[in-house]
PDB file of N, CA and C in Angstrom:
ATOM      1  N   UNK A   1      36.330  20.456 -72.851  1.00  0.00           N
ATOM      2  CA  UNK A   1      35.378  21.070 -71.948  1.00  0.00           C
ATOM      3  C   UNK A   1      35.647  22.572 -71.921  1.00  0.00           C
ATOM      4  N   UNK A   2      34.729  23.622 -72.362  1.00  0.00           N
ATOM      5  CA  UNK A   2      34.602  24.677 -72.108  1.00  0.00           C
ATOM      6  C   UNK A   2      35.294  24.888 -70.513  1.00  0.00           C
ATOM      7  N   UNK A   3      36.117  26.919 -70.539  1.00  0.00           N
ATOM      8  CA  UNK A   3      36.785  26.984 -69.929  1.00  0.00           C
ATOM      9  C   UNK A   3      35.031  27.081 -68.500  1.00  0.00           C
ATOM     10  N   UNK A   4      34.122  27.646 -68.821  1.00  0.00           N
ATOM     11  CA  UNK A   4      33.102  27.728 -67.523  1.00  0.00           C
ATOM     12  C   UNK A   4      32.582  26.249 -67.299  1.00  0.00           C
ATOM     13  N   UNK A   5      32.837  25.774 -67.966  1.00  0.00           N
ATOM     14  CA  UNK A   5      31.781  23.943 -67.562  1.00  0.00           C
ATOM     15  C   UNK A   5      33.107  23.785 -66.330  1.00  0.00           C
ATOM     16  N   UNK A   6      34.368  23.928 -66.966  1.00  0.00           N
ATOM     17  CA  UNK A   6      35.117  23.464 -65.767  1.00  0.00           C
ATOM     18  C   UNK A   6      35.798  24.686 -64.327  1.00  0.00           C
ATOM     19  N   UNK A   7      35.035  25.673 -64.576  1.00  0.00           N
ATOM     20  CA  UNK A   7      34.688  26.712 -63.270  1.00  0.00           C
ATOM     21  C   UNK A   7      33.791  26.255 -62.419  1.00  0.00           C
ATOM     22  N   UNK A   8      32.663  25.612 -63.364  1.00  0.00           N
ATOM     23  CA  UNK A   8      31.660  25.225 -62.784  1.00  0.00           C
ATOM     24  C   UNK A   8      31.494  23.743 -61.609  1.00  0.00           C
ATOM     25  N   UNK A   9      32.659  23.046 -62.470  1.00  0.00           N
ATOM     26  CA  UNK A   9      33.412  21.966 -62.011  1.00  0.00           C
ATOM     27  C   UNK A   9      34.101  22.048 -60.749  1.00  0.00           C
ATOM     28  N   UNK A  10      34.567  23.063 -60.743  1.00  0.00           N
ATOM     29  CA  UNK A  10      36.253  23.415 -59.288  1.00  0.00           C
ATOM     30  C   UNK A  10      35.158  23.502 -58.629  1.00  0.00           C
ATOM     31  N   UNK A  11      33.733  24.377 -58.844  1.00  0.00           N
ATOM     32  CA  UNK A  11      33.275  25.285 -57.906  1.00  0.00           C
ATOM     33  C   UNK A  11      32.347  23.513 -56.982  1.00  0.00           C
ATOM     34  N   UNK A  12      32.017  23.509 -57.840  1.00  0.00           N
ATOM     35  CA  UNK A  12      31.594  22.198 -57.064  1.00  0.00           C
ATOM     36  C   UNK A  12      32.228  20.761 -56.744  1.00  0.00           C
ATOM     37  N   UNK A  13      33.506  21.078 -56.997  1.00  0.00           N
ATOM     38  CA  UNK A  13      34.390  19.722 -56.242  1.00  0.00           C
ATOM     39  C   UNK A  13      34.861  21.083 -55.159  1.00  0.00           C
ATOM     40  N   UNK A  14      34.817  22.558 -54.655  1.00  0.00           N
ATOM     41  CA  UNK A  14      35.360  23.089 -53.651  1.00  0.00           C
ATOM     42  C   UNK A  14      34.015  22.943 -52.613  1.00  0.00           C
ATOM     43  N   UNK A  15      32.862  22.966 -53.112  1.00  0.00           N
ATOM     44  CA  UNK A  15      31.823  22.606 -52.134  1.00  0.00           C
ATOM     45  C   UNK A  15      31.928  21.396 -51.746  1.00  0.00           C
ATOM     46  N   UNK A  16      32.174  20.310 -52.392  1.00  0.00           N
ATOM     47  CA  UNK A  16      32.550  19.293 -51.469  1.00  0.00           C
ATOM     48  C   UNK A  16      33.201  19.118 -50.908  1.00  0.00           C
ATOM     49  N   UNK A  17      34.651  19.211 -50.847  1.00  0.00           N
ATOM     50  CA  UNK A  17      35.854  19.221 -49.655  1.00  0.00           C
ATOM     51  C   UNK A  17      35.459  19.758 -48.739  1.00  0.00           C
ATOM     52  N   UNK A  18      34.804  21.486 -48.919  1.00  0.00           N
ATOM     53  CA  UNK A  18      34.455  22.114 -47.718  1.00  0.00           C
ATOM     54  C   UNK A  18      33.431  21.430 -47.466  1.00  0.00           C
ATOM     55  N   UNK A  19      32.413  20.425 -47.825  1.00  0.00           N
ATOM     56  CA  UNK A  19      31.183  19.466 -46.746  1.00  0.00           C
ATOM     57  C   UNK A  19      32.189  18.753 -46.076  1.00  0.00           C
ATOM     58  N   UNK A  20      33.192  17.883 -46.648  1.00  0.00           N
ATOM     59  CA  UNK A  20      33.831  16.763 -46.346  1.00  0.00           C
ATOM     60  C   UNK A  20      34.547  17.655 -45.048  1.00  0.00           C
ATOM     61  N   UNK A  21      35.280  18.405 -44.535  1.00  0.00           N
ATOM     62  CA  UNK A  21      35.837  19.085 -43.776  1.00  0.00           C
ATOM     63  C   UNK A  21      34.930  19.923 -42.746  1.00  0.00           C
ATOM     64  N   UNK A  22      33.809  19.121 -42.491  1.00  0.00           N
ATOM     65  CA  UNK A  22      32.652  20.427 -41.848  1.00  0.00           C
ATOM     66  C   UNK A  22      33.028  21.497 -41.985  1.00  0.00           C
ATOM     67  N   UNK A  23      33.429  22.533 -42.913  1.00  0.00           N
ATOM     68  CA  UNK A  23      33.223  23.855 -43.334  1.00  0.00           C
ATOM     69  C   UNK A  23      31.954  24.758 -43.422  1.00  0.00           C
ATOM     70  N   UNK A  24      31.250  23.505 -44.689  1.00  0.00           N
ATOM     71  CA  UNK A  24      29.813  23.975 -45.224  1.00  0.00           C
ATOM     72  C   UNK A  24      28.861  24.286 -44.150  1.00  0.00           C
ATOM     73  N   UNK A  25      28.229  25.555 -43.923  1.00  0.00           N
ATOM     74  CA  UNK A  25      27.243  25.828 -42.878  1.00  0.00           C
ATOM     75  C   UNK A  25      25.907  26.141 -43.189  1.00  0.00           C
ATOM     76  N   UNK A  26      24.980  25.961 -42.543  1.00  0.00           N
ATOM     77  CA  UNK A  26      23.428  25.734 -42.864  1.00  0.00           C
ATOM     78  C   UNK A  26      23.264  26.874 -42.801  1.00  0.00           C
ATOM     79  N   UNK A  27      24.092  27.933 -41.662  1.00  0.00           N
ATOM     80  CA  UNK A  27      22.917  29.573 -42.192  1.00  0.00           C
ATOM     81  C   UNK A  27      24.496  30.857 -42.644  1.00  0.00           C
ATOM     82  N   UNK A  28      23.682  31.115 -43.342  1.00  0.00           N
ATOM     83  CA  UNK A  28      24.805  32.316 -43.585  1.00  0.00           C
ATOM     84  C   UNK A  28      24.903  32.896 -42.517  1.00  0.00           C
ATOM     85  N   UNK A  29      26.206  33.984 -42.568  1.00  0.00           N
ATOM     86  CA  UNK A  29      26.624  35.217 -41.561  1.00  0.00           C
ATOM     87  C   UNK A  29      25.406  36.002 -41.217  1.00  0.00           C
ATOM     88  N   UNK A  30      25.757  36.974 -40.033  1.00  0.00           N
ATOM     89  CA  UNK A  30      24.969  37.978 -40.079  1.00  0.00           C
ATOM     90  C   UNK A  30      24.800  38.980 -41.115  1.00  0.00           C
ATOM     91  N   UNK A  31      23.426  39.462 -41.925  1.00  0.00           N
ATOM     92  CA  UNK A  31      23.460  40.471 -42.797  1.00  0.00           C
ATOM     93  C   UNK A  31      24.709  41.495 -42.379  1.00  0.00           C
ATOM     94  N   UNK A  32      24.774  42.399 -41.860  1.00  0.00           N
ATOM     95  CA  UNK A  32      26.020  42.972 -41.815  1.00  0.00           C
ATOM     96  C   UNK A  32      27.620  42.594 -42.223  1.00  0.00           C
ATOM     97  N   UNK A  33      27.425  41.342 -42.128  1.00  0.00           N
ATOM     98  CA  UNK A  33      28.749  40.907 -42.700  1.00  0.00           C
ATOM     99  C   UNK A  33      29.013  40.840 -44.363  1.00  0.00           C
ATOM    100  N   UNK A  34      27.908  41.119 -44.861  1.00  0.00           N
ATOM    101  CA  UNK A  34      27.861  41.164 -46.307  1.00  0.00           C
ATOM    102  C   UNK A  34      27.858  42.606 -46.792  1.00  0.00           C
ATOM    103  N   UNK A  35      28.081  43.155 -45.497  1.00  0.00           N
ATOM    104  CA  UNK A  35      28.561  45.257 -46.181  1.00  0.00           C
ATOM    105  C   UNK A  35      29.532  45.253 -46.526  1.00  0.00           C
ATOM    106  N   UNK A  36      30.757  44.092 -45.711  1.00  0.00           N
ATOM    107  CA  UNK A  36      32.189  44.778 -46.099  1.00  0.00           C
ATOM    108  C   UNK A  36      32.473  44.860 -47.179  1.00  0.00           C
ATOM    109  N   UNK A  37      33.549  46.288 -47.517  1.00  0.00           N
ATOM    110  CA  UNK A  37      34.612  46.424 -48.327  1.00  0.00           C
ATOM    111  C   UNK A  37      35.690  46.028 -48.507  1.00  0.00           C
ATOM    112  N   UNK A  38      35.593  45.337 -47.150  1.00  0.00           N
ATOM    113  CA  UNK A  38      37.830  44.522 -47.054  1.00  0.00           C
ATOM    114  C   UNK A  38      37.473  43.772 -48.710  1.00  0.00           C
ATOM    115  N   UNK A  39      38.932  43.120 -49.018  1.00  0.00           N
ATOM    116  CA  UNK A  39      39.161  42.347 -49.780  1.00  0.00           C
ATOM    117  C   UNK A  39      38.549  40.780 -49.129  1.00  0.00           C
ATOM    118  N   UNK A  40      38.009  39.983 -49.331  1.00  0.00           N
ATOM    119  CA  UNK A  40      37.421  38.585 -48.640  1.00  0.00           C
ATOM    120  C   UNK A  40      36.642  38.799 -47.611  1.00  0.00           C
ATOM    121  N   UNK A  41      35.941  39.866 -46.921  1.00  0.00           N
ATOM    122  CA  UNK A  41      35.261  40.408 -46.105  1.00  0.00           C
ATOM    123  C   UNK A  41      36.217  40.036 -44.943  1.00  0.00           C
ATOM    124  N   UNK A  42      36.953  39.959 -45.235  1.00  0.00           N
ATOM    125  CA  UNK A  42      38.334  39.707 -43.929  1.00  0.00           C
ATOM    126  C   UNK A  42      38.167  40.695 -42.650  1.00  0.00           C
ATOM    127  N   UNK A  43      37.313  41.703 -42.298  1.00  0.00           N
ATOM    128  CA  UNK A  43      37.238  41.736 -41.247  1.00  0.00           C
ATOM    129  C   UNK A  43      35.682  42.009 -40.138  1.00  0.00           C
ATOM    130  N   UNK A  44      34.763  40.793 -41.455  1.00  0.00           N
ATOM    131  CA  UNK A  44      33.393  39.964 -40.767  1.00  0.00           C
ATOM    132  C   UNK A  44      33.431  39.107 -41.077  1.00  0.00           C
ATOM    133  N   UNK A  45      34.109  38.307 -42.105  1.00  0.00           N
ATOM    134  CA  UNK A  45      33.626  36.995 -42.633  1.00  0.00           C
ATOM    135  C   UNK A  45      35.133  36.036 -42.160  1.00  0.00           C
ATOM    136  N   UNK A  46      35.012  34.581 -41.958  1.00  0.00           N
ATOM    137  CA  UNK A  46      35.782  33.689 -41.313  1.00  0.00           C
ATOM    138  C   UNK A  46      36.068  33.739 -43.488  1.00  0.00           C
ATOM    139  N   UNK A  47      37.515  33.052 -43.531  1.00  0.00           N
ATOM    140  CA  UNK A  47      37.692  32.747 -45.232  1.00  0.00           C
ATOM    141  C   UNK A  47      36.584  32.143 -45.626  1.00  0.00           C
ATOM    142  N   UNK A  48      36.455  30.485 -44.775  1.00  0.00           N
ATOM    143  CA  UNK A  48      35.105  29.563 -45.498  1.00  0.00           C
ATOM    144  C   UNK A  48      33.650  30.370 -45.342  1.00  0.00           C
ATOM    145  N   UNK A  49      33.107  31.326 -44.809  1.00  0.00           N
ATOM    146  CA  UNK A  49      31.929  32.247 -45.046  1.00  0.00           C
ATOM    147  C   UNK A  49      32.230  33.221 -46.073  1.00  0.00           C
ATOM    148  N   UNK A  50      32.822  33.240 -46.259  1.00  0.00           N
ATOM    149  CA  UNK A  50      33.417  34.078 -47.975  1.00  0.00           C
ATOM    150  C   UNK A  50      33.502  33.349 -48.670  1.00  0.00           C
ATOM    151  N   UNK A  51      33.771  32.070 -48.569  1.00  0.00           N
ATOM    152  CA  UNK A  51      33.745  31.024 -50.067  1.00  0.00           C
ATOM    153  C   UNK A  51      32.509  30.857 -50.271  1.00  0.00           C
ATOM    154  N   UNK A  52      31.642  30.704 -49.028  1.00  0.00           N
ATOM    155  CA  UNK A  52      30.123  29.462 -49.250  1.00  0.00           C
ATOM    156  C   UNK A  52      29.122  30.706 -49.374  1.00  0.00           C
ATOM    157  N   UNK A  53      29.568  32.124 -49.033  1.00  0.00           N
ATOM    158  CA  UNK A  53      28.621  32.780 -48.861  1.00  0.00           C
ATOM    159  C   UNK A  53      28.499  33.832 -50.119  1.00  0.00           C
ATOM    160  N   UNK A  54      29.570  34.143 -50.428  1.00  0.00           N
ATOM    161  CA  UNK A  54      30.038  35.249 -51.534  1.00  0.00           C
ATOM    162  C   UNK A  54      30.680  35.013 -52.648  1.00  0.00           C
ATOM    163  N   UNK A  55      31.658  34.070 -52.712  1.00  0.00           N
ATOM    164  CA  UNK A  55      32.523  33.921 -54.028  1.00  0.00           C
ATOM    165  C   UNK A  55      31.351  32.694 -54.711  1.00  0.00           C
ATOM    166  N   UNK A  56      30.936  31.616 -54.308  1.00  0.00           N
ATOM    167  CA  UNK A  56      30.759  30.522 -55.122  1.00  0.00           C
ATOM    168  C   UNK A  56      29.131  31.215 -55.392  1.00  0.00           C
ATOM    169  N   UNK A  57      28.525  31.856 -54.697  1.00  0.00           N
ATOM    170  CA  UNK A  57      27.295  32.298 -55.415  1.00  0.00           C
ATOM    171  C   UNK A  57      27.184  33.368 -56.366  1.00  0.00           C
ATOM    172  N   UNK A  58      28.461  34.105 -55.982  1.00  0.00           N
ATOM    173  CA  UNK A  58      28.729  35.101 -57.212  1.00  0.00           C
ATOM    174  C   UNK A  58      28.984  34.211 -58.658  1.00  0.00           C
ATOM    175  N   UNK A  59      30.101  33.288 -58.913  1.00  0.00           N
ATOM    176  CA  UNK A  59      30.319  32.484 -59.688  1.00  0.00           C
ATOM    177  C   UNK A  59      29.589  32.110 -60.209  1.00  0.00           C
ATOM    178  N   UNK A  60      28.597  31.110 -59.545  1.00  0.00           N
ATOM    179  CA  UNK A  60      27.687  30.362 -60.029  1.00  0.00           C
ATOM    180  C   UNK A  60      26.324  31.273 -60.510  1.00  0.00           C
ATOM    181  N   UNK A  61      26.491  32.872 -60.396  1.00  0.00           N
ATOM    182  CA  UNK A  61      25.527  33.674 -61.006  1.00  0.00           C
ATOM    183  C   UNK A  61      25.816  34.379 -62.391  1.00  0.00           C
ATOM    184  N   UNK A  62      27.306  34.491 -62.228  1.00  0.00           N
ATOM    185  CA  UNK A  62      28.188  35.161 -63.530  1.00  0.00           C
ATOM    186  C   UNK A  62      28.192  33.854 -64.474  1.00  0.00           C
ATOM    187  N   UNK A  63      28.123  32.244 -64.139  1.00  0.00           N
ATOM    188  CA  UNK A  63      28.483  31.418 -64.867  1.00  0.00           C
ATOM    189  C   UNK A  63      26.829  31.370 -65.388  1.00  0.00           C
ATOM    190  N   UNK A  64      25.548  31.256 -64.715  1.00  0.00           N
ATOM    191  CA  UNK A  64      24.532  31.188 -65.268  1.00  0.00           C
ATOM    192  C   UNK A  64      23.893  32.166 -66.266  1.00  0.00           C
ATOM    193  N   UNK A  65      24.555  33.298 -65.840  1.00  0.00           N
ATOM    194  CA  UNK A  65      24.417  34.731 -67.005  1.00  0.00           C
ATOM    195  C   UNK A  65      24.945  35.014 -67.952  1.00  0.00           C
ATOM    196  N   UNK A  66      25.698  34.064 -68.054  1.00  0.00           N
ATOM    197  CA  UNK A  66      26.861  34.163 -69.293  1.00  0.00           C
ATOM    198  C   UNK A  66      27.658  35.401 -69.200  1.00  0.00           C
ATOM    199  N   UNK A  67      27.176  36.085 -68.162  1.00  0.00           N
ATOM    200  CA  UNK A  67      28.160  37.533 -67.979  1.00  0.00           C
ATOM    201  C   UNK A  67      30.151  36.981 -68.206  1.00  0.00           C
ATOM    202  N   UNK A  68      30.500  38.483 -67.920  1.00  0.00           N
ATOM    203  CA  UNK A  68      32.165  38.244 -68.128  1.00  0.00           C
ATOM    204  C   UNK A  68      32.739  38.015 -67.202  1.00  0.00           C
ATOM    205  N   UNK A  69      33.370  36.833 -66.659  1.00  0.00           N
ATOM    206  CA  UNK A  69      34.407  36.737 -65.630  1.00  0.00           C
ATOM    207  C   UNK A  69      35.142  37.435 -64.989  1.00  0.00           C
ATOM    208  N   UNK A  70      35.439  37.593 -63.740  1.00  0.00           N
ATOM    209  CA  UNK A  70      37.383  37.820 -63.410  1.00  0.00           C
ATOM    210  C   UNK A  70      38.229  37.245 -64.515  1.00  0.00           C
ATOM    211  N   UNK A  71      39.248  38.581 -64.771  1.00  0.00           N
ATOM    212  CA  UNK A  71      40.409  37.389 -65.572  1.00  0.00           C
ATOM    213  C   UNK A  71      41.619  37.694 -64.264  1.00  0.00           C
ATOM    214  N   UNK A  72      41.865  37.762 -63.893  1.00  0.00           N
ATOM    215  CA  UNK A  72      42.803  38.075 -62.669  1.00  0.00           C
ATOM    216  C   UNK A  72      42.275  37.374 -61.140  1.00  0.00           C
ATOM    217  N   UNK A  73      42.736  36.059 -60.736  1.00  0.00           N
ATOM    218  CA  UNK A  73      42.323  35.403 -59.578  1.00  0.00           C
ATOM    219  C   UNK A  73      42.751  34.660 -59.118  1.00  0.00           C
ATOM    220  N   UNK A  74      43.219  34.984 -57.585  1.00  0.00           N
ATOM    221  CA  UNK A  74      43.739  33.834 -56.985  1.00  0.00           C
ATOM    222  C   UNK A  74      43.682  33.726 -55.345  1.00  0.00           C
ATOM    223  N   UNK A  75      42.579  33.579 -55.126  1.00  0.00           N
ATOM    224  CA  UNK A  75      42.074  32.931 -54.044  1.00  0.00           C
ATOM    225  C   UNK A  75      42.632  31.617 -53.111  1.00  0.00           C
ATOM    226  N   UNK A  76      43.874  31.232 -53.668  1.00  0.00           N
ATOM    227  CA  UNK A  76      43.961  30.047 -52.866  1.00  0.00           C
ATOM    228  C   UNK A  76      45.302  30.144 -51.900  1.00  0.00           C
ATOM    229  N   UNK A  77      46.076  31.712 -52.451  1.00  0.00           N
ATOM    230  CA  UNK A  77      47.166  31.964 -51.254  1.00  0.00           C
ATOM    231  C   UNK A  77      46.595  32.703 -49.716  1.00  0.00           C
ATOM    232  N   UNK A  78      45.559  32.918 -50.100  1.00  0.00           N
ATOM    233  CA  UNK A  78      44.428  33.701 -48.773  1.00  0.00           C
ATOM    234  C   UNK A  78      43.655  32.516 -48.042  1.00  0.00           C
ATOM    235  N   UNK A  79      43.828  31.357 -48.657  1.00  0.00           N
ATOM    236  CA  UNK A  79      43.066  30.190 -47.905  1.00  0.00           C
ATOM    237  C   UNK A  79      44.361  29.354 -47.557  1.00  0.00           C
ATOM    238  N   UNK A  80      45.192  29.377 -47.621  1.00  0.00           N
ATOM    239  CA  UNK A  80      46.337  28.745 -47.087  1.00  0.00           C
ATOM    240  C   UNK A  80      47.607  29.347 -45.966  1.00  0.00           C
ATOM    241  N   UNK A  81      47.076  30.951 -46.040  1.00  0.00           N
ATOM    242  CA  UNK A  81      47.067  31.637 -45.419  1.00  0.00           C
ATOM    243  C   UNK A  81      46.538  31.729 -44.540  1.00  0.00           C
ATOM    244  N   UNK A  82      45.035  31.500 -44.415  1.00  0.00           N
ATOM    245  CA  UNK A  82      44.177  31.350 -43.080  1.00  0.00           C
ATOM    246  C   UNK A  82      44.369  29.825 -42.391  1.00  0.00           C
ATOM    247  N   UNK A  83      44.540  28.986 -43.081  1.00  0.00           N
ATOM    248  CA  UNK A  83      44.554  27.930 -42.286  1.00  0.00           C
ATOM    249  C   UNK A  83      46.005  27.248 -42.231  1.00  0.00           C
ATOM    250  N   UNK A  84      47.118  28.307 -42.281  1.00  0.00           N
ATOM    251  CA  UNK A  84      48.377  28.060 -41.911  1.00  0.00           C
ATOM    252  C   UNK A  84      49.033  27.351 -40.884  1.00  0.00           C
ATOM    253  N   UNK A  85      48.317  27.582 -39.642  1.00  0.00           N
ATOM    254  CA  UNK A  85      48.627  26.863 -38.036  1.00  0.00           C
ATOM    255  C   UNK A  85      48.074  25.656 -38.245  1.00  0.00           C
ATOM    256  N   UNK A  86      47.541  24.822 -39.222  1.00  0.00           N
ATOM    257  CA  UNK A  86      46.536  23.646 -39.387  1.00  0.00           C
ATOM    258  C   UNK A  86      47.734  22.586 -39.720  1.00  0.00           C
ATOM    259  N   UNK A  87      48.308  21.614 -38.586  1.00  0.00           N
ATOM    260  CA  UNK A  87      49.021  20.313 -39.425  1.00  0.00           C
ATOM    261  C   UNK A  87      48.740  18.969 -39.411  1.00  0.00           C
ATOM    262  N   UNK A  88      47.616  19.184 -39.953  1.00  0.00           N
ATOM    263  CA  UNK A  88      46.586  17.792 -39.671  1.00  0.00           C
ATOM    264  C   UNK A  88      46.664  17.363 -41.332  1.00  0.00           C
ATOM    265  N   UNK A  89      46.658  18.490 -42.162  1.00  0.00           N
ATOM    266  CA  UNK A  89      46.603  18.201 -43.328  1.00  0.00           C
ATOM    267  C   UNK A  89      45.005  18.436 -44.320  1.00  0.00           C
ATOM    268  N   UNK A  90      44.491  18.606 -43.015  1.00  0.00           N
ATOM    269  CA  UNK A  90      42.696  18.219 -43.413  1.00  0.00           C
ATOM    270  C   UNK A  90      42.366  19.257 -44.641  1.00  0.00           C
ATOM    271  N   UNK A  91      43.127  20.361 -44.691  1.00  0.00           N
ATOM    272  CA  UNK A  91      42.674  21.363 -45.998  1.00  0.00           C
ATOM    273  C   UNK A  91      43.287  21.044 -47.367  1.00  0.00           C
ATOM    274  N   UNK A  92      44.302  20.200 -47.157  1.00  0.00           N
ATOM    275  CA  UNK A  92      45.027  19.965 -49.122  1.00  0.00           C
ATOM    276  C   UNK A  92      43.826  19.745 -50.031  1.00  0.00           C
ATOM    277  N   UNK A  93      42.839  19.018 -49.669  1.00  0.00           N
ATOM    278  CA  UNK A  93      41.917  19.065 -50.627  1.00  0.00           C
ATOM    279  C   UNK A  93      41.369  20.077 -50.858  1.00  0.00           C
ATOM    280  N   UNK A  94      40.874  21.052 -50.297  1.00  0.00           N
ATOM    281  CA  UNK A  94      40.692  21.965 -50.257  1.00  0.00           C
ATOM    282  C   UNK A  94      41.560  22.968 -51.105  1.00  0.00           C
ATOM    283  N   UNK A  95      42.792  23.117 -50.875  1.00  0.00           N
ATOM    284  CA  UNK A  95      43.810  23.925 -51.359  1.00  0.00           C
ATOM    285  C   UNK A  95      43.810  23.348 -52.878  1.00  0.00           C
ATOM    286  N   UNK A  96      43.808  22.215 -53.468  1.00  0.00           N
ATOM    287  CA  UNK A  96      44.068  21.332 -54.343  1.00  0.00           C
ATOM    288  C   UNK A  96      43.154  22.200 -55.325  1.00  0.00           C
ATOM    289  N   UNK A  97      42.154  22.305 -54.997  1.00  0.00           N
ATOM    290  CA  UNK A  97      40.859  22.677 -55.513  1.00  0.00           C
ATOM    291  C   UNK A  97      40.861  24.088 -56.121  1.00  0.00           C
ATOM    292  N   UNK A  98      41.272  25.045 -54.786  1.00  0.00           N
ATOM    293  CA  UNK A  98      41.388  26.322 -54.927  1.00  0.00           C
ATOM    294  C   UNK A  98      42.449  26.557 -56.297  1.00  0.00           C
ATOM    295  N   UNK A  99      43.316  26.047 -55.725  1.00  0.00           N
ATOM    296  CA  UNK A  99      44.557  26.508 -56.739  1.00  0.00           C
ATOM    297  C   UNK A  99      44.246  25.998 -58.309  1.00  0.00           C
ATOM    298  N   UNK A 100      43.070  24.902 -58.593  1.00  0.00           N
ATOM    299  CA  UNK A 100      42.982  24.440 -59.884  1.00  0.00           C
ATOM    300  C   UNK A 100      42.347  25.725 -60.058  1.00  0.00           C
ATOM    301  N   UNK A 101      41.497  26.371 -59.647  1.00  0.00           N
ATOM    302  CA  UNK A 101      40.418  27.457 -59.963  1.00  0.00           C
ATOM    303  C   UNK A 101      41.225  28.494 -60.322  1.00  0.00           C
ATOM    304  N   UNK A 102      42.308  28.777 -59.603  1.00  0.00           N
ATOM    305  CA  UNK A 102      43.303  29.808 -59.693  1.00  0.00           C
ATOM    306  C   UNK A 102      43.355  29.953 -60.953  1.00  0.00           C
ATOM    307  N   UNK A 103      44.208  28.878 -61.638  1.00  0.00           N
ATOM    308  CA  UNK A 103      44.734  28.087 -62.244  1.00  0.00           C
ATOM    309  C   UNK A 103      43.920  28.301 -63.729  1.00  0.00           C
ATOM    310  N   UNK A 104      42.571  28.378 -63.646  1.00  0.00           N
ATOM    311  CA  UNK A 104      41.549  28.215 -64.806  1.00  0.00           C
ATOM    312  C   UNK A 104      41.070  30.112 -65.103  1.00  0.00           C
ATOM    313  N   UNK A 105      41.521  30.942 -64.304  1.00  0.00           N
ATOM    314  CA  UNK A 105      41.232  32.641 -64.433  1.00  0.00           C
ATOM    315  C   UNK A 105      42.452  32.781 -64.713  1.00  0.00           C
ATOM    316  N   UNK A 106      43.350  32.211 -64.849  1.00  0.00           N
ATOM    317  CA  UNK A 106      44.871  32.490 -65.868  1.00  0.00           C
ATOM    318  C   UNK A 106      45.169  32.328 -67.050  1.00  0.00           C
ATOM    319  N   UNK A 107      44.368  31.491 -67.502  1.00  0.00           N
ATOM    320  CA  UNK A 107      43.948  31.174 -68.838  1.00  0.00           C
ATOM    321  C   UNK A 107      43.825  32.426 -69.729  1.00  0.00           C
ATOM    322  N   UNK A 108      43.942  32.691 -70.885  1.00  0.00           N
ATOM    323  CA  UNK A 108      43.467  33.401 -71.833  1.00  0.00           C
ATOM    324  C   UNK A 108      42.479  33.451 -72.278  1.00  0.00           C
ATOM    325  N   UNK A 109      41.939  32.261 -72.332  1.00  0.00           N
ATOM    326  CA  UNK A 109      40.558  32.042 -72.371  1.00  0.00           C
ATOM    327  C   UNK A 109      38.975  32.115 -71.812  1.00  0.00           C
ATOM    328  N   UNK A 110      39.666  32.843 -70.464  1.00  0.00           N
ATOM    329  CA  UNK A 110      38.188  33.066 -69.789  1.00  0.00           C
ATOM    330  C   UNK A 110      37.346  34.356 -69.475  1.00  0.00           C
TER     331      UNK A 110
END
């Protein structure tokens, strides 16, 4: 499997955990929250409104354009980071996910 069929893959087994975890939300942020410059819009966007709102539609636009990837990424110490105080466990899938994605922009190949 091509290294984007299976970007394309993480990106949509990470939309499901985040449904499975009520994460996924029916309306985006407020327009303004899509000005920031922080790194993860970390100071308008909650992490999961940066995944559902900004990273996976960016992805899924660079993967449909055949444009060039990130080769440098890792998104899943900033989501384990945010949901650090959590000991329910309810995010490993979640994390599981992230870190395969990590995992696939380390590659040489992408």
């Amino acid at each position: 499997m091509s290294t984007a069929k299976q970007i394309l893959y993480k990106l949509q087994l990470i939309e499901e955990a985040m449904r499975e975890i009520d994460l996924w939300q029916s309306h985006p942020p407020k327009p303004e929250a899509f000005e920031s410059v922080e790194p993860f819009s970390i100071d308008r966007m909650l992490a999961e409104e940066w995944l559902q709102w900004v990273l996976i539609p960016r992805m899924y636009a660079l993967l449909e354009q055949g444009l060039v990837l990130p080769t440098a990424f890792a998104i899943a110490p900033y989501f384990e980071e945010s949901y650090k105080e959590d000991t329910t466990g309810r995010y490993q899938q979640l994390f599981k996910h992230l870190r395969a994605l990590d995992r696939l922009f380390m590659q040489d190949n992408v």
